[in-house]
N, C-alpha and C. Protein backbone atom coordinates (compact mmCIF):
# COMPACT_ATOMS: atom_id res chain seq x y z
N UNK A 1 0.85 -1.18 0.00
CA UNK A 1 0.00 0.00 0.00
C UNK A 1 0.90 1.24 0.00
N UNK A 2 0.14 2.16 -0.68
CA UNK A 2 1.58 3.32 -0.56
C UNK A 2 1.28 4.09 0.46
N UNK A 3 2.30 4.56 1.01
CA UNK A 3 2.03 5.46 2.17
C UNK A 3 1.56 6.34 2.74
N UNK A 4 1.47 7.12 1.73
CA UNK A 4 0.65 8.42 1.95
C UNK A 4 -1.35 7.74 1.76
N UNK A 5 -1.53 6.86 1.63
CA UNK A 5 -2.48 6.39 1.40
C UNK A 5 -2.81 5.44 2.86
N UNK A 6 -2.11 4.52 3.25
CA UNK A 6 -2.59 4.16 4.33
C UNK A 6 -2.37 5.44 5.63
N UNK A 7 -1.42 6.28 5.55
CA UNK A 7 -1.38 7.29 6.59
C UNK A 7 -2.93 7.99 6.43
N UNK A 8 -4.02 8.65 5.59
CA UNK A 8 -4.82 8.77 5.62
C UNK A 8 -5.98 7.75 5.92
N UNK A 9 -5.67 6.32 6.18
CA UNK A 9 -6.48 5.34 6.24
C UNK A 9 -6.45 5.53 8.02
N UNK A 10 -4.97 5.90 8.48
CA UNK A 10 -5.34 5.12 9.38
C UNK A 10 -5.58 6.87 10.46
N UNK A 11 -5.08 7.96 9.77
CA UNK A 11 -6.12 9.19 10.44
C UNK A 11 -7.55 9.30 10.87
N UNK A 12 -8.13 8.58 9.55
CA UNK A 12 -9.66 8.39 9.70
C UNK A 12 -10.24 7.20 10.73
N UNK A 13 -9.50 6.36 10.61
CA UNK A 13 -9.42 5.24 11.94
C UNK A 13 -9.54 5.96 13.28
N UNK A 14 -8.72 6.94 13.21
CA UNK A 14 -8.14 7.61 14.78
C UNK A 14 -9.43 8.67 14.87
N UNK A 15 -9.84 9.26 13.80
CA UNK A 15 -10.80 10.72 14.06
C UNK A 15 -11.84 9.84 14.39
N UNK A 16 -12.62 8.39 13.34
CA UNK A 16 -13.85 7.69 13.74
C UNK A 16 -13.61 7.49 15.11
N UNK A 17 -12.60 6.56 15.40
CA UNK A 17 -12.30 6.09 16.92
C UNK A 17 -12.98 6.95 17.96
N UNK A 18 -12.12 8.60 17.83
CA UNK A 18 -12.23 9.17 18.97
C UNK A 18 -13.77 9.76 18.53
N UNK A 19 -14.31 10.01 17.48
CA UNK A 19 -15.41 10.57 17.74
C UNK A 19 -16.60 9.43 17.99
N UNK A 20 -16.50 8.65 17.99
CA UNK A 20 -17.50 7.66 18.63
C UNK A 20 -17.71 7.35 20.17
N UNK A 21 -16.69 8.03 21.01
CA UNK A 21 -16.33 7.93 21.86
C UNK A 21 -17.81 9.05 23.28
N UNK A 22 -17.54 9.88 22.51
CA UNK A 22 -18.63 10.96 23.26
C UNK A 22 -19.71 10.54 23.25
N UNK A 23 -20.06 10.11 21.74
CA UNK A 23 -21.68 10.03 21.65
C UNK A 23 -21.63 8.57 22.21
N UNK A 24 -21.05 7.58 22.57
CA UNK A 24 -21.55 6.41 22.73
C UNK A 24 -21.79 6.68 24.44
N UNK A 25 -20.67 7.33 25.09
CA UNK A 25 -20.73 7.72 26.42
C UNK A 25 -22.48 8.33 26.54
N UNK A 26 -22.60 9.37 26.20
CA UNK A 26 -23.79 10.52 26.21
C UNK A 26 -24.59 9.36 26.30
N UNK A 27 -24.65 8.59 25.30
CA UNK A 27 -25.93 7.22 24.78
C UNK A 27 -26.15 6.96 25.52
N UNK A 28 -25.11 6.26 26.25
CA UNK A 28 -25.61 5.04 27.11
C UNK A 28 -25.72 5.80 28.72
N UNK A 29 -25.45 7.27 28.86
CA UNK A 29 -25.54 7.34 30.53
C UNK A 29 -27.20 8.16 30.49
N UNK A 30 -27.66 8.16 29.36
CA UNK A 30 -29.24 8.96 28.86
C UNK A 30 -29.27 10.04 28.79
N UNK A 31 -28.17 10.47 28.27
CA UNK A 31 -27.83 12.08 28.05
C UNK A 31 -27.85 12.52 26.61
N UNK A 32 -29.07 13.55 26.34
CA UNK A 32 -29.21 14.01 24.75
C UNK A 32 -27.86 14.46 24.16
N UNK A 33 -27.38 14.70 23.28
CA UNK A 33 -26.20 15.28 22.72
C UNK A 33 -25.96 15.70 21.09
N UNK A 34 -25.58 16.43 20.73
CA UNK A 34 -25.57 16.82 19.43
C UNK A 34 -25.04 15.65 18.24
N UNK A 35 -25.61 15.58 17.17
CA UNK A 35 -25.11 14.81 15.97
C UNK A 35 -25.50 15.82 14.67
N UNK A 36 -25.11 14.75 13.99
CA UNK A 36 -25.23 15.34 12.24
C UNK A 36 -26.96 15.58 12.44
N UNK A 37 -28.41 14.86 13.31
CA UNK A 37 -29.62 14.55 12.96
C UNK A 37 -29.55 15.64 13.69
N UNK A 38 -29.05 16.35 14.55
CA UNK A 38 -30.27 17.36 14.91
C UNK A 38 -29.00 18.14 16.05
N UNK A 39 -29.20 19.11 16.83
CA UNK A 39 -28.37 19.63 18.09
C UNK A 39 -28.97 19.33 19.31
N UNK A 40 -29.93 18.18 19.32
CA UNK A 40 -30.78 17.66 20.49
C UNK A 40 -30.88 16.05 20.25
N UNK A 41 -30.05 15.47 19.97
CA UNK A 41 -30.66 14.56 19.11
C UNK A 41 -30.42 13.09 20.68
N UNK A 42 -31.32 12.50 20.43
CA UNK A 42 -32.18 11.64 21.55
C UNK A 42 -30.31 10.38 22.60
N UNK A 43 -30.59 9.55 23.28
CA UNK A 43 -29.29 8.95 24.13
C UNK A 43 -29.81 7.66 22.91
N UNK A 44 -30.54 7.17 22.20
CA UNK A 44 -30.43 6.18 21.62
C UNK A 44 -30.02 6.31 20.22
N UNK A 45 -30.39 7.55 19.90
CA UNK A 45 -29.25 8.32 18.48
C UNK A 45 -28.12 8.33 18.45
N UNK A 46 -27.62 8.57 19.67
CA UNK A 46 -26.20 8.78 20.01
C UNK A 46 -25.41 7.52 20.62
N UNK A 47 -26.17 6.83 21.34
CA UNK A 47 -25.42 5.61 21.15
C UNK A 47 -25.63 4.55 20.03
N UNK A 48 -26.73 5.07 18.59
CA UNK A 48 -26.29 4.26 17.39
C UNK A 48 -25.10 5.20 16.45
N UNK A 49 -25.02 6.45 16.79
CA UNK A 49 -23.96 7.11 16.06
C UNK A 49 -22.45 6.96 16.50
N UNK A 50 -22.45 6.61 17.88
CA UNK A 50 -21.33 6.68 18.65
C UNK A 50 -20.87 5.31 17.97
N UNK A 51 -21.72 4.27 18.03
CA UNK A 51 -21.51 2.73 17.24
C UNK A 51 -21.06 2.84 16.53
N UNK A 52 -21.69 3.71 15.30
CA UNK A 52 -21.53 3.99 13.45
C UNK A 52 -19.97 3.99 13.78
N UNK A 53 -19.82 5.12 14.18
CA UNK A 53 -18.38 5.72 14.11
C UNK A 53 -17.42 4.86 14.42
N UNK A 54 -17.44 3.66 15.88
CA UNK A 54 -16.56 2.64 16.27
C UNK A 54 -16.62 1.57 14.73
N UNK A 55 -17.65 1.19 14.43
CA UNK A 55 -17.58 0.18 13.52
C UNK A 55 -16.93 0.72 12.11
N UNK A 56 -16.74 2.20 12.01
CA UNK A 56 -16.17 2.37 10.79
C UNK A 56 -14.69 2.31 10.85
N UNK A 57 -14.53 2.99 11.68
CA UNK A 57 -12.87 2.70 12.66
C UNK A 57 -12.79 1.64 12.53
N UNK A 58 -13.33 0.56 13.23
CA UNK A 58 -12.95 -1.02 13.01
C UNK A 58 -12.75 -1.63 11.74
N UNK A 59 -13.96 -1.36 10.73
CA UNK A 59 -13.66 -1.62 9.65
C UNK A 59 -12.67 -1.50 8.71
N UNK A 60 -12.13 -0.32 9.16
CA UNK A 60 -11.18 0.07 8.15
C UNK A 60 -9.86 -0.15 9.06
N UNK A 61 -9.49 -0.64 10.07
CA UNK A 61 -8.40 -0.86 10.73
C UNK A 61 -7.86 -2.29 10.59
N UNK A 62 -9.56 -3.15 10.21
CA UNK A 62 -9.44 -4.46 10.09
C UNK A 62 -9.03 -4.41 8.23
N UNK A 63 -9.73 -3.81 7.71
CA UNK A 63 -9.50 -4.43 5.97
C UNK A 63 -8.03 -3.59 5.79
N UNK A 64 -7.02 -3.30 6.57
CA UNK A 64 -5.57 -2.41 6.31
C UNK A 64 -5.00 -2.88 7.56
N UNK A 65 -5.44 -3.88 8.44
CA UNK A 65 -4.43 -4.54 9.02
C UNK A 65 -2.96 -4.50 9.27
N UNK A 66 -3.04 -5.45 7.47
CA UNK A 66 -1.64 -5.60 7.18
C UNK A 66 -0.70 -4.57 7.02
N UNK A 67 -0.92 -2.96 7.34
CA UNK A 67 -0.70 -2.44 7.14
C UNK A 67 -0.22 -1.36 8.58
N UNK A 68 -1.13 -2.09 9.43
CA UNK A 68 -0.46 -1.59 10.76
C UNK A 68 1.18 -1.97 11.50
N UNK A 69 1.53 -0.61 11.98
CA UNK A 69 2.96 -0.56 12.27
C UNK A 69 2.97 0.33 13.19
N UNK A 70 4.52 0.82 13.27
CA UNK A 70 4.37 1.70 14.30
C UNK A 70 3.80 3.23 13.80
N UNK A 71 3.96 3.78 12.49
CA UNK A 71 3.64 5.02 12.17
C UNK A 71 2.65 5.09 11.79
N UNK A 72 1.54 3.96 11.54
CA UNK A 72 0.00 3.80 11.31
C UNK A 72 -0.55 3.64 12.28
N UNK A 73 0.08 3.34 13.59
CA UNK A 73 -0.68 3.75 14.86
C UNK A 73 -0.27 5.04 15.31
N UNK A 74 0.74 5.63 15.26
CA UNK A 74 0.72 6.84 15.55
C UNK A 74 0.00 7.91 15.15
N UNK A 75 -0.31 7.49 13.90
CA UNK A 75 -1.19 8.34 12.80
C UNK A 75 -2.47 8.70 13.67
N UNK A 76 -2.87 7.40 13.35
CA UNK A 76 -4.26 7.11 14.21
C UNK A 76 -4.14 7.86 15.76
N UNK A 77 -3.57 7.94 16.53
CA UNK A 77 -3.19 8.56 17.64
C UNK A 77 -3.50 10.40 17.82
N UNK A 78 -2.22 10.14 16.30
CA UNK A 78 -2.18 11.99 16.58
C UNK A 78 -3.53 12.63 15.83
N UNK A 79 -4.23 11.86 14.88
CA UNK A 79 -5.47 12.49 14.40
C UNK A 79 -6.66 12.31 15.46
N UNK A 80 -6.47 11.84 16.43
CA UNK A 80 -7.60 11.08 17.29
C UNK A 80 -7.50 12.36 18.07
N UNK A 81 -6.20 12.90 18.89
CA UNK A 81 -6.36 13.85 19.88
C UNK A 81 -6.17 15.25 19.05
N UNK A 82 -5.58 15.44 17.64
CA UNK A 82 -6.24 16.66 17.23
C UNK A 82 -7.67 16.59 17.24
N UNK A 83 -8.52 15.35 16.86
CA UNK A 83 -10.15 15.70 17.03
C UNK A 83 -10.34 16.10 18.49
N UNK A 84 -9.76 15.26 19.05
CA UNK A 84 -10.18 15.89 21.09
C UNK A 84 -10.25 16.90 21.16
N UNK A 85 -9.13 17.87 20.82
CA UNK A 85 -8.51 18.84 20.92
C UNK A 85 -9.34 19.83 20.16
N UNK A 86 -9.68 19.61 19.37
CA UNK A 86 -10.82 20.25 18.01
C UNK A 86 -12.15 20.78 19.20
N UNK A 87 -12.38 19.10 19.34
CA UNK A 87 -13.91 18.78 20.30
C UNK A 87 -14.04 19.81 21.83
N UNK A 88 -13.02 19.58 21.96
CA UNK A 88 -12.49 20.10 23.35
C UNK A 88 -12.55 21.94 23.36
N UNK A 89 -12.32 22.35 22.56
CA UNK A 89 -12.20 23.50 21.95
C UNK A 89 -13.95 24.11 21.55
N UNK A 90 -14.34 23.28 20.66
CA UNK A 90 -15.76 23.05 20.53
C UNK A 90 -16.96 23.48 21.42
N UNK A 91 -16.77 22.55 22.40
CA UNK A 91 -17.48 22.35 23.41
C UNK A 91 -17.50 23.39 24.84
N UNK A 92 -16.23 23.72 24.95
CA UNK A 92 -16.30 24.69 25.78
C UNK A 92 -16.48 25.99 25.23
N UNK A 93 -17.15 26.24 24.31
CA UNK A 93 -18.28 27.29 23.47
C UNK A 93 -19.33 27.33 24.78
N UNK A 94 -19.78 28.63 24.78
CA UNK A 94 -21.12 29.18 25.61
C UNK A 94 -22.54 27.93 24.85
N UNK A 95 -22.40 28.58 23.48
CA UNK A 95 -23.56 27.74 22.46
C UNK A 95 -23.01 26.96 21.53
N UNK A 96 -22.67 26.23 21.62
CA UNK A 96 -21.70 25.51 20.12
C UNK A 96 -22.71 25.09 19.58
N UNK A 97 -22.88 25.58 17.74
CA UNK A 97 -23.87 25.18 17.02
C UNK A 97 -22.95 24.16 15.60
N UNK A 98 -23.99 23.30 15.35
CA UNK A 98 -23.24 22.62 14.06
C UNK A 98 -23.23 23.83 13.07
N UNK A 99 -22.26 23.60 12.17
CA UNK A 99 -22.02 24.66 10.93
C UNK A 99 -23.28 24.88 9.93
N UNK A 100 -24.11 23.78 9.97
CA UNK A 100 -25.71 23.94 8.92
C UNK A 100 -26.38 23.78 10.11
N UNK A 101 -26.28 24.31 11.18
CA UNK A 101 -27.69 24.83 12.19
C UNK A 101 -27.95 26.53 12.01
């Protein structure tokens, strides 16, 4: 695989990863939380979006496997906590609105 190609495989691994992470939390403790469906959107939305997001991560970590090393996990790493960091930033907004709200 060429490199610059799985290094973007495995960014998107790291951004799905970490963003599945909130909404699956929110989901499952019955706490509403923002998604793509709405800026209210229900704890059973969010823990099937929080899913979406783990299973796409998985998917694509599993079909490029062979391709994991040490700089395809790092990848995945450092794109995971620029999203935190993004999110983190985000969130401690007074009103944080999605960009088409």
């Amino acid at each position: 695989m060429v490199r610059s190609r799985k290094l973007a495989v495995f960014a998107l691994v790291g951004l799905f990863g970490t963003n599945a992470i909130p909404h699956f939390v929110r989901g499952i403790t019955g706490q509403r939380h923002m998604t793509p469906f709405g800026s209210d959107s229900s704890a059973l939305c969010n823990v099937l979006w929080g899913s979406t997001n783990a299973a796409v991560a998985g998917g694509l970590a599993w079909q490029y496997r062979d391709a994991i090393d040490g700089v395809s996990l790092a990848t995945a790493f450092a794109s995971g906590v620029a999203l935190a960091a993004v999110l983190a930033s985000f969130w401690s907004e007074e009103n944080p609105k999605l960009p088409w709200e």
